[in-house]
C-alpha atoms as a PDB file:
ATOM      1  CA  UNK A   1      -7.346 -28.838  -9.061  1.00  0.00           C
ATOM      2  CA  UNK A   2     -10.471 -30.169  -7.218  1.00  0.00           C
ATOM      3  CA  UNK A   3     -10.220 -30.015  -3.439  1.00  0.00           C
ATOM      4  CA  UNK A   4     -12.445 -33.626  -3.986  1.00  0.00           C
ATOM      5  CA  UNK A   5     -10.091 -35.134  -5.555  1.00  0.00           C
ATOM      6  CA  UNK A   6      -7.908 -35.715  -1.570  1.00  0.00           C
ATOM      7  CA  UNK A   7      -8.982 -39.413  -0.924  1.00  0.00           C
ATOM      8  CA  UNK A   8      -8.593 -38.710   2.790  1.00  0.00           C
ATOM      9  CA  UNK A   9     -10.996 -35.777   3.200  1.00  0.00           C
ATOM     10  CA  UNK A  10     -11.265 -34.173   6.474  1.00  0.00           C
ATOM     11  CA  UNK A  11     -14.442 -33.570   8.291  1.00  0.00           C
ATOM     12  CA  UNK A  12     -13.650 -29.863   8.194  1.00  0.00           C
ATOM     13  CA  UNK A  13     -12.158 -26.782   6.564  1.00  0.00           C
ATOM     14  CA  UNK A  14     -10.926 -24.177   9.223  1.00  0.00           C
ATOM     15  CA  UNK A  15      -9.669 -20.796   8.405  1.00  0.00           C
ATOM     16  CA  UNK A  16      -7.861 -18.755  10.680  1.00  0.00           C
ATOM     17  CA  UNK A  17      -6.882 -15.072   9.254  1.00  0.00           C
ATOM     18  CA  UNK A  18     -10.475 -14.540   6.827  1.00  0.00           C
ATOM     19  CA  UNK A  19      -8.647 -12.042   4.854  1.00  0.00           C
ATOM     20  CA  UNK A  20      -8.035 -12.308   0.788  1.00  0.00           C
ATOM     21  CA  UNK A  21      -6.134 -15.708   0.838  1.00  0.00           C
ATOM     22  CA  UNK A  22      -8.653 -17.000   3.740  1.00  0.00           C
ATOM     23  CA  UNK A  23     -11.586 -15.903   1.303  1.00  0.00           C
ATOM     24  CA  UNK A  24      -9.818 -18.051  -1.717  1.00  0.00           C
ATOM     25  CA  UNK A  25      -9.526 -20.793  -0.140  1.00  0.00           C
ATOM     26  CA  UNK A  26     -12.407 -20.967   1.384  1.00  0.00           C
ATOM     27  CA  UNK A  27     -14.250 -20.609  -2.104  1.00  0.00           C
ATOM     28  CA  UNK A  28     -12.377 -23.040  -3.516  1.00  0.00           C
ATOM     29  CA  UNK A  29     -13.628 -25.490  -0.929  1.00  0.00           C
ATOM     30  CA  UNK A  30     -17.037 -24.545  -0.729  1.00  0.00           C
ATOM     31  CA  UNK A  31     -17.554 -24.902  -3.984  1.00  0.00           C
ATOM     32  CA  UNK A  32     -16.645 -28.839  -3.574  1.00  0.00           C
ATOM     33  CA  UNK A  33     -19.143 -29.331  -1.087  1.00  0.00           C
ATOM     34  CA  UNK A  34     -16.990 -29.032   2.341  1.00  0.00           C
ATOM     35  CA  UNK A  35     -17.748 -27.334   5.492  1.00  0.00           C
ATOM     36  CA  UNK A  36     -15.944 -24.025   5.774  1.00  0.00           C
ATOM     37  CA  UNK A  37     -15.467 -22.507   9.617  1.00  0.00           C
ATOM     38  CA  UNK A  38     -13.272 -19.396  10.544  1.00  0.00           C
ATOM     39  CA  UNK A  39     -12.781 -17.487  13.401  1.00  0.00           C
ATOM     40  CA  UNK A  40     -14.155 -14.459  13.114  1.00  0.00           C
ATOM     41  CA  UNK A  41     -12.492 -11.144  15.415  1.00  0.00           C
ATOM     42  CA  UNK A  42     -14.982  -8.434  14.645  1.00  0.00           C
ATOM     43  CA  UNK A  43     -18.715  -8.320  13.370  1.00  0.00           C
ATOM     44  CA  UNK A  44     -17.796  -7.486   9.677  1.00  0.00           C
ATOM     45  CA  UNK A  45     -15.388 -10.040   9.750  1.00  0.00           C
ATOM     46  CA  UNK A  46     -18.783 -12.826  11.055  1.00  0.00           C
ATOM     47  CA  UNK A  47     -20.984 -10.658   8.357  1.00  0.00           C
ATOM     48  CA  UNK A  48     -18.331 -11.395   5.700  1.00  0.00           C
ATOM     49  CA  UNK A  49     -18.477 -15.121   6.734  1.00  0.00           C
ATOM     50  CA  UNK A  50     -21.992 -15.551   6.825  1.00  0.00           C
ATOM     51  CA  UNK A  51     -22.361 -13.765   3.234  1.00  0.00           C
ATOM     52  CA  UNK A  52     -19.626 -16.039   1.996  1.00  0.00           C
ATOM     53  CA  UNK A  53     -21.716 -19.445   3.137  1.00  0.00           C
ATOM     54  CA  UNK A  54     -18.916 -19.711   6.105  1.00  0.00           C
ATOM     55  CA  UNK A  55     -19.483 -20.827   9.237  1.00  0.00           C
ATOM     56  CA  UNK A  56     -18.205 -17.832  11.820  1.00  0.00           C
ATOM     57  CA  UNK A  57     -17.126 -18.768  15.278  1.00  0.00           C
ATOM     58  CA  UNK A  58     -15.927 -15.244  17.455  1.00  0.00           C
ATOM     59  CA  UNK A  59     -12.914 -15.607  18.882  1.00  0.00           C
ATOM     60  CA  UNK A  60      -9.583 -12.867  19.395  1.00  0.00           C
ATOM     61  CA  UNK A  61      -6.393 -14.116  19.440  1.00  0.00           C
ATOM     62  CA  UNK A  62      -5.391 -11.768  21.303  1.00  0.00           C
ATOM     63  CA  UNK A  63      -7.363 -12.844  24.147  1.00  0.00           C
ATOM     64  CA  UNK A  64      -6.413 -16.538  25.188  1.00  0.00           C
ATOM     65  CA  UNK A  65      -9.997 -17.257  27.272  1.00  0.00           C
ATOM     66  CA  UNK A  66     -12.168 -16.282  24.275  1.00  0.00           C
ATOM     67  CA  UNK A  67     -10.483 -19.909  22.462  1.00  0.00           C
ATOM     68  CA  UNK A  68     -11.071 -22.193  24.845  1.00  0.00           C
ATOM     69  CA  UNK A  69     -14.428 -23.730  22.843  1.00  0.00           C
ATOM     70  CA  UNK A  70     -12.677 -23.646  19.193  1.00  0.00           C
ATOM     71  CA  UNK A  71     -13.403 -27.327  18.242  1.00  0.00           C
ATOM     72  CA  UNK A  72     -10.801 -28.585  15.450  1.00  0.00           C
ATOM     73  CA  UNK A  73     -11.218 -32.128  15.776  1.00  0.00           C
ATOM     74  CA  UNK A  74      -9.987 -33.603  12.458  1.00  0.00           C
ATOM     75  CA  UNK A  75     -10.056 -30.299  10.804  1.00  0.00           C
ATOM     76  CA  UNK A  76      -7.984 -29.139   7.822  1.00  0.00           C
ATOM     77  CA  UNK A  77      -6.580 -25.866   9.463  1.00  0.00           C
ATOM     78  CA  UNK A  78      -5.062 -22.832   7.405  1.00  0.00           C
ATOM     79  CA  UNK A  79      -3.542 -20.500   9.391  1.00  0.00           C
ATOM     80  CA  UNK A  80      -3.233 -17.340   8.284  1.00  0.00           C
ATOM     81  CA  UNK A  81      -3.507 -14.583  10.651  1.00  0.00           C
ATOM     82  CA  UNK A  82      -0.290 -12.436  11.208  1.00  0.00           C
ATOM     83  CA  UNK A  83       1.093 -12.013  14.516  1.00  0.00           C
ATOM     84  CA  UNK A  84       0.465  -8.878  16.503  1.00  0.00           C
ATOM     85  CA  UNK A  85       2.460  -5.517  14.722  1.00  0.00           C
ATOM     86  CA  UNK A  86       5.274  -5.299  17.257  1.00  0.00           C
ATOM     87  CA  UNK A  87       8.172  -7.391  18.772  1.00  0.00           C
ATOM     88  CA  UNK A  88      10.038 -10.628  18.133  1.00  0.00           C
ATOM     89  CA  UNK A  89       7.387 -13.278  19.189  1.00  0.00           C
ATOM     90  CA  UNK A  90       3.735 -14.175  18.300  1.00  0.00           C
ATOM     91  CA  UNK A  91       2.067 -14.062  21.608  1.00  0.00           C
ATOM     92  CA  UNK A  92      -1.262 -14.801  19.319  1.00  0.00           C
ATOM     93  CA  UNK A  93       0.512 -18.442  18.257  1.00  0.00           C
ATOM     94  CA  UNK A  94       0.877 -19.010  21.838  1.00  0.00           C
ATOM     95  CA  UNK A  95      -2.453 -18.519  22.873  1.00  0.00           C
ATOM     96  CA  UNK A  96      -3.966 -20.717  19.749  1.00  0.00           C
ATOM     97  CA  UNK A  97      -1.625 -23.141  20.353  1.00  0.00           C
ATOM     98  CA  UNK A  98      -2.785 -23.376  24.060  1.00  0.00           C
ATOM     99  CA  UNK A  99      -6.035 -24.553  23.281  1.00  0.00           C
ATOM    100  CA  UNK A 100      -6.067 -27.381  21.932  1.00  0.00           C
ATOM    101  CA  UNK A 101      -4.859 -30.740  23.664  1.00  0.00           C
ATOM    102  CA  UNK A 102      -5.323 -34.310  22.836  1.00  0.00           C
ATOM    103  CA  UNK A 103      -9.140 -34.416  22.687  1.00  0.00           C
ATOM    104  CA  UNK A 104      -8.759 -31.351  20.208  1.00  0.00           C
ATOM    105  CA  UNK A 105      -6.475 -31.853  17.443  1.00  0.00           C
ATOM    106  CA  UNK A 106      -6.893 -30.859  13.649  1.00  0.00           C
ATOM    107  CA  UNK A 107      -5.411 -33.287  11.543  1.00  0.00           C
ATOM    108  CA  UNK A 108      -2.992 -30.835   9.379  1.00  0.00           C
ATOM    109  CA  UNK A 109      -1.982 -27.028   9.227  1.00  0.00           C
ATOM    110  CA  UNK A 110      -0.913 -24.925   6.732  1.00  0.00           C
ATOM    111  CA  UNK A 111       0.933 -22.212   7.890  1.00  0.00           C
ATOM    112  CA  UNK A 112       1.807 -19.280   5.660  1.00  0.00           C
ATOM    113  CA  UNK A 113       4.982 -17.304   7.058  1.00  0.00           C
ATOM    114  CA  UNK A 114       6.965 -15.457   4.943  1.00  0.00           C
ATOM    115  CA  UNK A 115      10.538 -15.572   2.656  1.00  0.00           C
ATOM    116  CA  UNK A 116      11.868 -12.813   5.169  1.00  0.00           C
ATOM    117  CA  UNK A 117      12.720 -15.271   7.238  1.00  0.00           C
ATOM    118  CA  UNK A 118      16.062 -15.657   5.286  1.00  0.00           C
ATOM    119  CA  UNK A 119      16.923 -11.890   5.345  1.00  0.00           C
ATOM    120  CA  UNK A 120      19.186 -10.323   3.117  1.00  0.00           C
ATOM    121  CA  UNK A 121      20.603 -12.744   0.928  1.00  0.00           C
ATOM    122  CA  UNK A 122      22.935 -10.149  -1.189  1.00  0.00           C
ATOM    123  CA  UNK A 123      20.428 -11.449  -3.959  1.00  0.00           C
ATOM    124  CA  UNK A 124      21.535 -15.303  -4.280  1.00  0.00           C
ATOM    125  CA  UNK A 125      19.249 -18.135  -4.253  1.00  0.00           C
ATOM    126  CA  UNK A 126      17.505 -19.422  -1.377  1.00  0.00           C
ATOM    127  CA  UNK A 127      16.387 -23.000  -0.833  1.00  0.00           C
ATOM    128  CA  UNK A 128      14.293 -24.649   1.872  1.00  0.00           C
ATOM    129  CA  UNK A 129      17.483 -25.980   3.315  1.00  0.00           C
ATOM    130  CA  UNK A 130      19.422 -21.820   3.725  1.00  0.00           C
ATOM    131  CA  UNK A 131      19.906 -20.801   6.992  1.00  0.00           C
ATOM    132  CA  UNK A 132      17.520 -18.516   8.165  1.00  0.00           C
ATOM    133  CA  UNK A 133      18.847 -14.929   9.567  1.00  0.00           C
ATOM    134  CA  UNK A 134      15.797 -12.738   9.484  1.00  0.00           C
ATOM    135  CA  UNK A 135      16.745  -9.208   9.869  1.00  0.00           C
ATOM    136  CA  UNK A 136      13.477  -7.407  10.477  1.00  0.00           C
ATOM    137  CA  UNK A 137      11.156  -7.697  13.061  1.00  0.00           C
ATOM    138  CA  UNK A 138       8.448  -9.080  11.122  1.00  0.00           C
ATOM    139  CA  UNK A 139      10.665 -11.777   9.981  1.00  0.00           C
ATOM    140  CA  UNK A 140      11.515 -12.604  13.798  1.00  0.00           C
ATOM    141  CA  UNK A 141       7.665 -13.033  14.652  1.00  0.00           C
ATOM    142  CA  UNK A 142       7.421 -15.463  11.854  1.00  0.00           C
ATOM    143  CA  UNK A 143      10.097 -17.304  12.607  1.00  0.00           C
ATOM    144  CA  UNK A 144       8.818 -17.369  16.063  1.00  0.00           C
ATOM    145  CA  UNK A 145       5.635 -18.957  14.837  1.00  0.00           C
ATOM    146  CA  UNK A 146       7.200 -21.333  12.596  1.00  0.00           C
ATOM    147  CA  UNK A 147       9.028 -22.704  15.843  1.00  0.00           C
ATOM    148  CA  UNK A 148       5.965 -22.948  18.112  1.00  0.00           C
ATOM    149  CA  UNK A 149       3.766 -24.698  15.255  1.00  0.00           C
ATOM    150  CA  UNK A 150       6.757 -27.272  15.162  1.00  0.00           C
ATOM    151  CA  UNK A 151       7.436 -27.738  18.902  1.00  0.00           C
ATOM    152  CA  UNK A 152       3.298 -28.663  18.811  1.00  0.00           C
ATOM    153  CA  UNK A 153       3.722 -30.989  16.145  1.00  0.00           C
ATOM    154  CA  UNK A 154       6.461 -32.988  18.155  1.00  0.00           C
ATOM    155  CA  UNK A 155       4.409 -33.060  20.937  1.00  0.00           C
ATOM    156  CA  UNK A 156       0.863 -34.187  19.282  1.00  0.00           C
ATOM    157  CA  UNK A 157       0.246 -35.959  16.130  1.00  0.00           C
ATOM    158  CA  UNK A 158      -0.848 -33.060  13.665  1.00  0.00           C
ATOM    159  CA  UNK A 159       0.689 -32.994  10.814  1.00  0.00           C
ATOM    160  CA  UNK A 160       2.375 -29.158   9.927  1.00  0.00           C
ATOM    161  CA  UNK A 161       3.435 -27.871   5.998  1.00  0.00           C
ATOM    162  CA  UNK A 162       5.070 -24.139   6.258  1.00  0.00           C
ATOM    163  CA  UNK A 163       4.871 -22.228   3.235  1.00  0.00           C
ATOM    164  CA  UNK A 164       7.656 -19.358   3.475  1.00  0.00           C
ATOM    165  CA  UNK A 165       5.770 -16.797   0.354  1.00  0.00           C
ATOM    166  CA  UNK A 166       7.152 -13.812  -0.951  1.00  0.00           C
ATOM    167  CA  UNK A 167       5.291 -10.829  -1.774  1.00  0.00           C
ATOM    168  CA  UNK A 168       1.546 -11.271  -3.040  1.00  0.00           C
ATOM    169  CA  UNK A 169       0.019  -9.490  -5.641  1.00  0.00           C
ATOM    170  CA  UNK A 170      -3.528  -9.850  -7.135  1.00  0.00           C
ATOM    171  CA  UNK A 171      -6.693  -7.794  -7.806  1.00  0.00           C
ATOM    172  CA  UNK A 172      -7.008  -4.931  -5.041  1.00  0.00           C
ATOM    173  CA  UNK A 173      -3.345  -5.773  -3.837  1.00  0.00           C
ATOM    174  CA  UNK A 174      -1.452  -3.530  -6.289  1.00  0.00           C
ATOM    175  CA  UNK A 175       0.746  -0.492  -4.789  1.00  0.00           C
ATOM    176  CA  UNK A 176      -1.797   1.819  -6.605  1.00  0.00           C
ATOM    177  CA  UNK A 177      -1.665   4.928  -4.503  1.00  0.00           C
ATOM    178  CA  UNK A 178       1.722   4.824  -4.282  1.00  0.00           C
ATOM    179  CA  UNK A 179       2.389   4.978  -7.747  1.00  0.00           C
ATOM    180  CA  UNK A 180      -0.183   7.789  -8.074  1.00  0.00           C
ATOM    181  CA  UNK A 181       1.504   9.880  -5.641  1.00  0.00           C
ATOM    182  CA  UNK A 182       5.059   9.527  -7.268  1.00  0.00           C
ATOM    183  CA  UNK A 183       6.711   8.471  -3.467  1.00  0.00           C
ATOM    184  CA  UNK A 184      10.556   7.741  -5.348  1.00  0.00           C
ATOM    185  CA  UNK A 185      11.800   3.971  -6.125  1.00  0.00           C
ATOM    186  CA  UNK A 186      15.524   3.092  -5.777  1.00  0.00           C
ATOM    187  CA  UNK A 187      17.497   3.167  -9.290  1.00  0.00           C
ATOM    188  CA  UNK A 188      16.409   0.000 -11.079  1.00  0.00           C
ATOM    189  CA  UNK A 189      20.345  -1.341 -11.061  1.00  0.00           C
ATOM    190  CA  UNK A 190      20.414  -0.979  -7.090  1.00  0.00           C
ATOM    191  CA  UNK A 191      16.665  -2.458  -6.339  1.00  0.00           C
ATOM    192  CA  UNK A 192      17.282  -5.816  -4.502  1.00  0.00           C
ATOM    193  CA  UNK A 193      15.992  -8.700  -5.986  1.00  0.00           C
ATOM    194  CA  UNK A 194      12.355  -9.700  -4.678  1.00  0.00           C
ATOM    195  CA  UNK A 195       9.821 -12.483  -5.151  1.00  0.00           C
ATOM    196  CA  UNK A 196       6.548 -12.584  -5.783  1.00  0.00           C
ATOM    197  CA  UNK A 197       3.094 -14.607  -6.206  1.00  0.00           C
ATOM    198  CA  UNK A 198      -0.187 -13.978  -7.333  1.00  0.00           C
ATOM    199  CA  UNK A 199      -3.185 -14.028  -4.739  1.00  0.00           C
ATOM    200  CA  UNK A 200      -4.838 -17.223  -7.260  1.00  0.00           C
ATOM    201  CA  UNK A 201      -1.572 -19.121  -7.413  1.00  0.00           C
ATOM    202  CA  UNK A 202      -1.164 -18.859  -3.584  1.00  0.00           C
ATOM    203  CA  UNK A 203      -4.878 -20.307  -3.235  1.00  0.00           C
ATOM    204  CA  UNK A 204      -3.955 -23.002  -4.628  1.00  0.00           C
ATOM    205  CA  UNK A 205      -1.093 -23.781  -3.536  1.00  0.00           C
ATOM    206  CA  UNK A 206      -2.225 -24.037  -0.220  1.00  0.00           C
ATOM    207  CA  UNK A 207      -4.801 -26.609  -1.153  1.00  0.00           C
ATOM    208  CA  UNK A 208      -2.259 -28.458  -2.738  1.00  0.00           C
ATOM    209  CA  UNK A 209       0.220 -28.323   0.383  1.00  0.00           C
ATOM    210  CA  UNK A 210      -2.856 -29.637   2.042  1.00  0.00           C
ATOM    211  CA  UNK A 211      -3.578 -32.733  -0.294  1.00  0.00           C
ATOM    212  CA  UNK A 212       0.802 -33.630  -1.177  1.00  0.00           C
ATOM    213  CA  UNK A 213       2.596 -31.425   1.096  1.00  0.00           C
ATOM    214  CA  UNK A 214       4.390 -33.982   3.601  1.00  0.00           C
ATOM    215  CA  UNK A 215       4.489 -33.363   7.276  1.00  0.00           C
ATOM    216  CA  UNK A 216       7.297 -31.505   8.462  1.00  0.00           C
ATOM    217  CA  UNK A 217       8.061 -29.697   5.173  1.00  0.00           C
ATOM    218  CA  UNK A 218       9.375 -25.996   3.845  1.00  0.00           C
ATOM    219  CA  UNK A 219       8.014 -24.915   0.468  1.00  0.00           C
ATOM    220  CA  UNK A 220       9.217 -21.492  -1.036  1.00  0.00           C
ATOM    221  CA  UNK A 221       6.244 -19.880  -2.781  1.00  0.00           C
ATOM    222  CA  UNK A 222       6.804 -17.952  -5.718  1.00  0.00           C
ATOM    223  CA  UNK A 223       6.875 -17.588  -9.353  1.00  0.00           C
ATOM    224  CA  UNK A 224      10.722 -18.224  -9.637  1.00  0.00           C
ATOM    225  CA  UNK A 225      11.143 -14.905 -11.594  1.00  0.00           C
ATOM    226  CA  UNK A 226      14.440 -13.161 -11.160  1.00  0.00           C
ATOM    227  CA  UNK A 227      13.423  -9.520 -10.700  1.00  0.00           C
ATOM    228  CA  UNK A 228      13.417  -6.654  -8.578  1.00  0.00           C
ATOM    229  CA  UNK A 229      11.579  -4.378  -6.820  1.00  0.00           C
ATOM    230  CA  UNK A 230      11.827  -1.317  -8.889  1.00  0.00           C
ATOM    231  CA  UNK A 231      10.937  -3.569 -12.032  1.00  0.00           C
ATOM    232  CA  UNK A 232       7.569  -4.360  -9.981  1.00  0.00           C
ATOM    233  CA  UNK A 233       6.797  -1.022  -9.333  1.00  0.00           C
ATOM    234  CA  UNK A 234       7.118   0.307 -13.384  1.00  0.00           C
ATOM    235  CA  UNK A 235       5.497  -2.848 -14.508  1.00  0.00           C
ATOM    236  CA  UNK A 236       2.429  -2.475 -12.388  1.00  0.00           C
ATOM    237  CA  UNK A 237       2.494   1.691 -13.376  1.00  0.00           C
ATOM    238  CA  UNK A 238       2.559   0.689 -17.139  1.00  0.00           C
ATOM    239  CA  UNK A 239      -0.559  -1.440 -16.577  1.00  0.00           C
ATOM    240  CA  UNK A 240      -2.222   0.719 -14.870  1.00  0.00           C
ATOM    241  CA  UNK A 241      -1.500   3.624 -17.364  1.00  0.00           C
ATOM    242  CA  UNK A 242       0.311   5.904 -14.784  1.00  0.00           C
ATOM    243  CA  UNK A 243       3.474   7.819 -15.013  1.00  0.00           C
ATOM    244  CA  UNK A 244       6.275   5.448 -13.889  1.00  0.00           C
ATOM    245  CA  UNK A 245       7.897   6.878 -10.359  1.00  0.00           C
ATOM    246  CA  UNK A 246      11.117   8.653  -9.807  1.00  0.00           C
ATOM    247  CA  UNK A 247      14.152   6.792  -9.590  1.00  0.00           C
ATOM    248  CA  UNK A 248      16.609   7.769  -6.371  1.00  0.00           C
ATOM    249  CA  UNK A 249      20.032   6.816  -4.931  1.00  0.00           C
ATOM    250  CA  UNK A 250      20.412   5.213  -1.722  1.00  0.00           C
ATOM    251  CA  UNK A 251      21.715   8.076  -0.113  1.00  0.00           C
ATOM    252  CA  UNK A 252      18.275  10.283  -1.046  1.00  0.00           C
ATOM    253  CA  UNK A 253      16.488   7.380  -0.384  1.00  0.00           C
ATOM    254  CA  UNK A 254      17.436   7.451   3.758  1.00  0.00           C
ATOM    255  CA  UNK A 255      15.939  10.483   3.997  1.00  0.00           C
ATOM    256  CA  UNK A 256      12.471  10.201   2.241  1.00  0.00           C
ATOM    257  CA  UNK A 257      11.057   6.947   2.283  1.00  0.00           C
ATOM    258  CA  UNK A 258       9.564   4.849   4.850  1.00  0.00           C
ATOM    259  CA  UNK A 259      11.855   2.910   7.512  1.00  0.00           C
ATOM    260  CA  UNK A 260       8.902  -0.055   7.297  1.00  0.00           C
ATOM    261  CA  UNK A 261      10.497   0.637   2.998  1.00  0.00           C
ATOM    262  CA  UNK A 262      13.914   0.902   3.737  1.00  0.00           C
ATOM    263  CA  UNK A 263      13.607  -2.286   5.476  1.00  0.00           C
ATOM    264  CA  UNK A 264      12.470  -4.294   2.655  1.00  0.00           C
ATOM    265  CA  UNK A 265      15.344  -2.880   0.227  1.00  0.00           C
ATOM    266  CA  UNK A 266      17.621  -3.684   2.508  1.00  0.00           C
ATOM    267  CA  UNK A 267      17.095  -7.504   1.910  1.00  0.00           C
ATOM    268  CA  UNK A 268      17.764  -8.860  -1.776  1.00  0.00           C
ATOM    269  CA  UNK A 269      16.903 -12.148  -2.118  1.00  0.00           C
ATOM    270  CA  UNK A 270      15.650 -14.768  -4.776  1.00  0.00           C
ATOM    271  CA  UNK A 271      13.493 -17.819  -4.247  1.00  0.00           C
ATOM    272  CA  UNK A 272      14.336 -21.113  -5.778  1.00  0.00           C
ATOM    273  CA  UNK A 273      10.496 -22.865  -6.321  1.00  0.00           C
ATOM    274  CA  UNK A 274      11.680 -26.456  -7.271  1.00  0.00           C
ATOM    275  CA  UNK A 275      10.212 -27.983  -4.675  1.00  0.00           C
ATOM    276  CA  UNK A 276       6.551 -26.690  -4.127  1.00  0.00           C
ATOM    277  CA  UNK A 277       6.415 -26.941  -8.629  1.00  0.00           C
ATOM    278  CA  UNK A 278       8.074 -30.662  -8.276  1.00  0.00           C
ATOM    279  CA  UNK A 279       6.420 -32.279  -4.662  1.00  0.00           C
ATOM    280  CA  UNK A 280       2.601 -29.881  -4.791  1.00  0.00           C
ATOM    281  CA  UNK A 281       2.428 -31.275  -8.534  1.00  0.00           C
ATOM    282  CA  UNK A 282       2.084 -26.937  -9.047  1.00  0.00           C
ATOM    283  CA  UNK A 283       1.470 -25.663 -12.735  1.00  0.00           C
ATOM    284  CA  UNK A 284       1.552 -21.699 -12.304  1.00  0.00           C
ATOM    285  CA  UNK A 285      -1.319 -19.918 -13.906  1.00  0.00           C
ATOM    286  CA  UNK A 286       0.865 -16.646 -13.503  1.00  0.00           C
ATOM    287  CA  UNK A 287       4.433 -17.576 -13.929  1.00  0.00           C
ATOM    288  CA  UNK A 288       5.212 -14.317 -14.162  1.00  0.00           C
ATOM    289  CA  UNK A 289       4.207 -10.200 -13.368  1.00  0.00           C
ATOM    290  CA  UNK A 290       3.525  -9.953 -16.902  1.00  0.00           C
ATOM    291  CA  UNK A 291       1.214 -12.963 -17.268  1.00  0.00           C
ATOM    292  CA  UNK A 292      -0.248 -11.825 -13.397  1.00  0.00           C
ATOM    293  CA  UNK A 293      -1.165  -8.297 -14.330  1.00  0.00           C
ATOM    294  CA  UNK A 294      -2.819  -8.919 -17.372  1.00  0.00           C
ATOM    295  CA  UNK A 295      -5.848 -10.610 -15.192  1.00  0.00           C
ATOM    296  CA  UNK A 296      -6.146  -8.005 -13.385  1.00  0.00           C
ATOM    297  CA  UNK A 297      -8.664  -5.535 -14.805  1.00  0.00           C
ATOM    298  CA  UNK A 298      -7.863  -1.771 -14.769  1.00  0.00           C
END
């Protein structure tokens, strides 16, 4: 899909969060011509920008006084950058947020938060309209976000789209280590069900919340596979020719993985993707791991 093809263009592409999506995007767009800007935190982050024919601006969101001169003015703005590591807020949505006012507005956002704002759904199907109940504290700061983007949008006339996106996958985002050192999985029949998309699919599916998504909306992003964790992790191992990892109860499980892993099996979930395929006009080029892996070069 050609980012030309939006009859109402806007002056300006901005990118906040120049990480892998933020770089796929802003490809996309550049090669139609546009005007790409991003804020940049650190100097490899401006170096990246500049090498990628995108405009760097320095700014932290961490520090509320370094925003004051972003200029958004009619600007398409993805925002992508993930709250701060700790807590149940995003004290970095607050300070973006706070600078901007009427003389200052972009004309849209896409947001990218994340399907852990449902929590554990003992592996049912989750649409737009489920309750959300995050459990971890990751999911809290999202959620967080998700509210302050749509308290601003009441109060000014931008127009939001969230995307709520399960786990991404893609070249150089493949649990490779992990799998090399043999750290355990949980037994295949007690992995939670999980959702995924690849890093190309999610590219452009932001463009195209950007060009059909309607204001105000929730799209689940993923490949609408029913699968599990467990199944991800001996898939990914076959194609990368390495010994699949152990398999372990639960009970050996609490005592050598990871709490940040232990609190991702604890939430089984699966995403229903009607929506963003039927109202983004989406055809997958990955609809599945299978299809996803084999473009990614060993």
């Amino acid at each position: 899909m050609a980012a030309t093809e939006d009859p109402a263009a806007p002056e300006n592409i901005f990118i906040i969060g120049y990480g892998d999506i933020g770089r796929r995007v802003a490809a996309i767009y550049l090669e139609d011509k546009y005007t790409v800007s991003g804020l940049a935190r650190s100097t490899s982050s401006a170096q990246q920008m500049r090498d990628d024919a995108v405009k760097g601006i320095t700014a932290d969101l961490d520090d509320k006084s370094s925003l004051e001169n972003l200029s958004m003015t009619n600007s398409l703005l993805f925002y992508f950058a993930p709250p701060p590591p700790a807590g149940l807020t995003d004290p970095r949505m607050v300070n973006f947020l706070s600078s901007m006012d009427n003389n200052n507005l972009p004309r849209k956002i896409i947001y990218i938060s994340t399907s852990g704002v449902y929590g554990d759904q003992a592996g049912g199907w989750v649409t737009e309209t489920s309750p959300t109940r995050p459990g971890a504290e990751r999911s809290h700061r999202r959620l967080d976000a998700e509210n302050q983007l749509r308290n601003f949008t009441q109060q000014y006339p931008v127009e939001l789209v969230i995307l709520r996106v399960g786990g991404i996958y893609g070249p150089g985002r493949l649990p490779e280590k992990r799998i090399r050192d043999q750290i355990p999985v949980i037994h295949e029949t007690l992995a939670p069900k999980t959702n995924r998309i690849h890093a190309d699919d999610l590219a452009e599916i932001c463009i195209a919340a950007a060009k059909y998504g309607r204001d105000g909306e929730i799209y689940n992003v993923s490949d609408g596979c029913d699968s599990n964790m467990t199944e991800y992790f001996f898939q990914v191992a076959d194609h990368l020719g390495l010994a699949r990892p152990p398999s372990i109860d639960w009970e050996t499980a609490k005592n050598v993985l990871s709490p940040g892993m232990l609190s991702y099996l604890r939430e089984s979930r699966r995403m229903n993707n009607s929506k963003m395929l039927k109202e983004l006009r989406i055809r997958l080029k990955y609809p599945d791991l299978i299809s996803g892996l084999k473009n990614i070069s060993l």
